[in-house]
N, C-alpha and C. Protein backbone atom coordinates (compact mmCIF):
# COMPACT_ATOMS: atom_id res chain seq x y z
N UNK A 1 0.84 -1.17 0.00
CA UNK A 1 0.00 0.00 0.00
C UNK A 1 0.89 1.23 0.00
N UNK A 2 0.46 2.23 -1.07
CA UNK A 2 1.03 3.73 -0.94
C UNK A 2 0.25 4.72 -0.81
N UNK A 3 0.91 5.49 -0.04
CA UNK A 3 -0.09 6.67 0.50
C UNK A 3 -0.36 7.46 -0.72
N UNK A 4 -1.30 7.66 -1.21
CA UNK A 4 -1.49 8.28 -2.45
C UNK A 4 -1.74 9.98 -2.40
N UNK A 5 -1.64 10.76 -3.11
CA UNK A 5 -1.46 12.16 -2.93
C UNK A 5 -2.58 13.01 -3.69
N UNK A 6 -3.44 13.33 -3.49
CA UNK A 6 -4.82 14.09 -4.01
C UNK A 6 -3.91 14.72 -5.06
N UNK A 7 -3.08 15.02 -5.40
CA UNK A 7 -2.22 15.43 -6.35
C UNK A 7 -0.81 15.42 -6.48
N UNK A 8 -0.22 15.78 -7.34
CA UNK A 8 1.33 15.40 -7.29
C UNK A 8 2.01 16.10 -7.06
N UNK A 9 2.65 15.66 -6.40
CA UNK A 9 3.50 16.61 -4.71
C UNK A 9 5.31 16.99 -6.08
N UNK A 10 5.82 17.78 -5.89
CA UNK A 10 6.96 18.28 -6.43
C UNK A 10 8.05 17.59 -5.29
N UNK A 11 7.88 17.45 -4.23
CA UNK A 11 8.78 16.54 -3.61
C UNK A 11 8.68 14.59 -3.99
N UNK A 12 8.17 14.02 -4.89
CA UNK A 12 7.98 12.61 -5.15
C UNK A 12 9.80 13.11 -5.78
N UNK A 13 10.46 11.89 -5.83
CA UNK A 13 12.06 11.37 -6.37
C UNK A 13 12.86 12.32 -5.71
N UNK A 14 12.54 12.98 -3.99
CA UNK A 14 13.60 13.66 -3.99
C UNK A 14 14.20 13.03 -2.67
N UNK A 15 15.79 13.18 -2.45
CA UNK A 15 16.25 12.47 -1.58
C UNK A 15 15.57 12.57 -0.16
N UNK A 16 16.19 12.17 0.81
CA UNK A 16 15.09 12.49 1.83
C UNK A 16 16.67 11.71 3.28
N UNK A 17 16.49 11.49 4.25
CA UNK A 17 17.24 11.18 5.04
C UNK A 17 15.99 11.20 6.21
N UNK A 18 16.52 9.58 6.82
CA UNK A 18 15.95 8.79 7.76
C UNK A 18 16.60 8.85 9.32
N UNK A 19 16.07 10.08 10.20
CA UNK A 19 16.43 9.99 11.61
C UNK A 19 16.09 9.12 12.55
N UNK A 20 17.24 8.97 13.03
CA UNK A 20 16.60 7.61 14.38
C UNK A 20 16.97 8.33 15.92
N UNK A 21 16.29 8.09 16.68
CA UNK A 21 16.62 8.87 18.05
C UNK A 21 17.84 7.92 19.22
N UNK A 22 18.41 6.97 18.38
CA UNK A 22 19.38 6.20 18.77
C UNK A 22 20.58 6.90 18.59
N UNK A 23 20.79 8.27 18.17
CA UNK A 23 21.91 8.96 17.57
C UNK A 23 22.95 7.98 17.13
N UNK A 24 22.49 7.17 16.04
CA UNK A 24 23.14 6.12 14.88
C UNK A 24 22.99 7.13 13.67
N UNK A 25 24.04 7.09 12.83
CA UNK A 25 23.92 8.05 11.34
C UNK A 25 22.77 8.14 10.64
N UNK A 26 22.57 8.93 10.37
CA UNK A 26 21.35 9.02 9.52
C UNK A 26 21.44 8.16 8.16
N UNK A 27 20.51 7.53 7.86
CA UNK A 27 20.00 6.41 6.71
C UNK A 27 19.51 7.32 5.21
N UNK A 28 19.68 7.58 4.41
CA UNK A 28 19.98 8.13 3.37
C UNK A 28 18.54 6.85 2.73
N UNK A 29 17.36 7.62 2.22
CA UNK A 29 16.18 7.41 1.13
C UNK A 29 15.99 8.04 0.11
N UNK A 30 14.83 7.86 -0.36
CA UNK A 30 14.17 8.26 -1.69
C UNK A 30 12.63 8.71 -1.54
N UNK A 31 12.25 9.70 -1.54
CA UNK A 31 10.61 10.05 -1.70
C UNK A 31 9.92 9.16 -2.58
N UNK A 32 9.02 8.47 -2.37
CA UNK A 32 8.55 7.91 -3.96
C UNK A 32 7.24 8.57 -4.27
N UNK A 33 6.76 8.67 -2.38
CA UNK A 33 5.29 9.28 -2.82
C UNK A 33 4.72 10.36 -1.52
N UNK A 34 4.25 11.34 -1.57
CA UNK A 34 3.81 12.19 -0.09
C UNK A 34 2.65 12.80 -0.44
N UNK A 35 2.19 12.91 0.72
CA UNK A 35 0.98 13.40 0.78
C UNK A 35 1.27 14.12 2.29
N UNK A 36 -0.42 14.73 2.57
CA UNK A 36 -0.13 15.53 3.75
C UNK A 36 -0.62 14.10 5.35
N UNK A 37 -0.96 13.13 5.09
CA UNK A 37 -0.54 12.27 5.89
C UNK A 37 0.49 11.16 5.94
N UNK A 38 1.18 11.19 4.74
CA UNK A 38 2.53 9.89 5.45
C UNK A 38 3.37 10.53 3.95
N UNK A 39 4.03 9.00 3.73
CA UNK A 39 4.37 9.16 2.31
C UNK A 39 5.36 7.34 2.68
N UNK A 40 5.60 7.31 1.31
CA UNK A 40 6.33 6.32 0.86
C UNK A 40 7.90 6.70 0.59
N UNK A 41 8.74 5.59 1.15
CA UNK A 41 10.46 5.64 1.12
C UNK A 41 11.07 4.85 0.62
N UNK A 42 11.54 4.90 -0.01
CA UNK A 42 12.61 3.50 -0.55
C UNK A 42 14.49 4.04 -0.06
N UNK A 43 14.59 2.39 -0.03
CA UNK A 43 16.08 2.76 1.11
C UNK A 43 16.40 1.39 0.75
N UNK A 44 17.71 1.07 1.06
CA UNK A 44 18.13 -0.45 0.55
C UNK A 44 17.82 -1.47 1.99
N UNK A 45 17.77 -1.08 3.04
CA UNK A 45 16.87 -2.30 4.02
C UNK A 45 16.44 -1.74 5.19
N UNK A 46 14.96 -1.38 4.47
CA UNK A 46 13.92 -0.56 5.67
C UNK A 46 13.67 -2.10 6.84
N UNK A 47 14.52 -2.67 6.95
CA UNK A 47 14.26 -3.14 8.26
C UNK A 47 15.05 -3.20 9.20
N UNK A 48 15.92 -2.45 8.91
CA UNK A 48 17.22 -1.59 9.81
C UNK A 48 16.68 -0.36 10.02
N UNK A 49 15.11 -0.02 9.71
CA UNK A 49 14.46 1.56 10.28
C UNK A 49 13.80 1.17 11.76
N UNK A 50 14.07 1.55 12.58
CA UNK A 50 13.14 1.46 13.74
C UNK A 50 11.36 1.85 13.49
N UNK A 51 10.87 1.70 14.13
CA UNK A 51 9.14 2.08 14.15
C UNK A 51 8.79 3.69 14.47
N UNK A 52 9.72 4.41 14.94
CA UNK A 52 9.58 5.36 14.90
C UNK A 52 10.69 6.34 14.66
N UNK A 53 10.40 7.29 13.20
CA UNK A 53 11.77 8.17 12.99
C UNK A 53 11.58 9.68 12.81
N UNK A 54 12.24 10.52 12.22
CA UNK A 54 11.94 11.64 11.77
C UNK A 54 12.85 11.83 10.35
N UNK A 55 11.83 12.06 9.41
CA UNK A 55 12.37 12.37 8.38
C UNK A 55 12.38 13.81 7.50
N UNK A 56 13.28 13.60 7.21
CA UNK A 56 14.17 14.96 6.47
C UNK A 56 14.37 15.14 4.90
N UNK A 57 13.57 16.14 4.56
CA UNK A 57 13.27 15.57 3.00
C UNK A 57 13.86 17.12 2.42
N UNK A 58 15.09 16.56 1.27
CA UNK A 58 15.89 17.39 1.13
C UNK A 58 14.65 18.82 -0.08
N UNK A 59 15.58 20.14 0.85
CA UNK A 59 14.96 21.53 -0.12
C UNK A 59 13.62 21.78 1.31
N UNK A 60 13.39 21.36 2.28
CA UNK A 60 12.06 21.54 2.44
C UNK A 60 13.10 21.81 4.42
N UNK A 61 12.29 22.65 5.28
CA UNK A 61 13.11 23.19 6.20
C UNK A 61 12.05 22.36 7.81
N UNK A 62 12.06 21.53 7.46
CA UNK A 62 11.13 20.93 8.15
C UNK A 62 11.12 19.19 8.31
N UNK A 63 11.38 19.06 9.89
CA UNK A 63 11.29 17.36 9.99
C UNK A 63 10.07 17.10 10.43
N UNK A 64 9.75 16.25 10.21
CA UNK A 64 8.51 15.12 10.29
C UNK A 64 8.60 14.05 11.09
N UNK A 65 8.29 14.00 12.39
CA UNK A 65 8.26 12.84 13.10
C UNK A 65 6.70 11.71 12.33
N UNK A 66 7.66 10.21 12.63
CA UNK A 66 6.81 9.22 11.79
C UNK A 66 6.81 7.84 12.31
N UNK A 67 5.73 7.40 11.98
CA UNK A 67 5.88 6.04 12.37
C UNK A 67 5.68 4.98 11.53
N UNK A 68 6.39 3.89 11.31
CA UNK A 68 5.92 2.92 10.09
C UNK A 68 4.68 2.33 10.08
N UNK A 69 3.60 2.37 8.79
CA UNK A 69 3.17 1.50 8.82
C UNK A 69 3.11 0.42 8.43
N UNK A 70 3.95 0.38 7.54
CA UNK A 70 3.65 -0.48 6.40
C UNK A 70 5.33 -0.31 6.08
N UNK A 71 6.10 -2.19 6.59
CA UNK A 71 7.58 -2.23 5.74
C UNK A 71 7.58 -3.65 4.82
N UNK A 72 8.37 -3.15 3.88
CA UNK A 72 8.74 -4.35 2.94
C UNK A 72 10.38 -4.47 3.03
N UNK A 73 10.90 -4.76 2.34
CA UNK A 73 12.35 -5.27 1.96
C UNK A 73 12.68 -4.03 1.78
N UNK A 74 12.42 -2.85 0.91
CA UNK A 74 13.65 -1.79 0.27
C UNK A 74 12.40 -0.57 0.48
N UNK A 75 11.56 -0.51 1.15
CA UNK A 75 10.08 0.00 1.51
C UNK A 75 9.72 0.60 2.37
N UNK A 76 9.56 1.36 3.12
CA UNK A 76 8.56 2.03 4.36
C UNK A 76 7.24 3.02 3.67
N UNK A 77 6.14 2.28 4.35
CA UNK A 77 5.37 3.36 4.08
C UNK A 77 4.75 3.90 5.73
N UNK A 78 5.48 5.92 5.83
CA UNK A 78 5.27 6.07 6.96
C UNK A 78 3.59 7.00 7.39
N UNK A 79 3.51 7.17 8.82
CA UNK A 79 2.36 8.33 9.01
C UNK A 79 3.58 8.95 9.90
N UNK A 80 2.50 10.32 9.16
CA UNK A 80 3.18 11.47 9.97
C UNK A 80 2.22 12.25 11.11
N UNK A 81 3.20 12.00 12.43
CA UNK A 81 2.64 11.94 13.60
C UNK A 81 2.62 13.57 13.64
N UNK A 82 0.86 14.22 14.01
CA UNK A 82 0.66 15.28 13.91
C UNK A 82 0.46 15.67 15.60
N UNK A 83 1.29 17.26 15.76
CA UNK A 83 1.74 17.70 16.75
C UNK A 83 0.25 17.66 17.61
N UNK A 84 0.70 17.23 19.38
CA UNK A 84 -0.79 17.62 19.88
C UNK A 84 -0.84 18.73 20.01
């Protein structure tokens, strides 16, 4: 499943970088798909992502805390956890 986008976001193919609160290096992705609730990542083994990260999507001045819902092999599809 991909989070699909009521329209097409100018951030889809742009790099993006995967924070973990383990202060381990940041994991280097790919946008494939965003919307204003999650979006889709590709990375070479989203199962070295923890369940909860913050991601950093390059050109844009703003992190996104997230949680997986949905992992495959080279895959995350996340939600983006909205501030209380």
């Amino acid at each position: 499943m991909e989070l699909l986008s009521a329209r097409p976001s100018g951030l889809a193919g742009s790099p993006g970088e995967i924070v973990v609160d383990s202060g381990l290096p940041a994991l280097d992705c790919r946008i494939l798909d965003i919307s204003p609730a999650g979006a889709t990542l590709a990375l070479p083994d989203a199962a070295a992502v923890p369940e909860t990260i913050t991601l950093a999507v390059a050109g844009e001045f703003v992190m996104r805390r997230c949680r997986v819902v949905r992992r495959g092999r080279d895959r995350l599809v996340v939600a983006f956890e909205m501030p209380a």
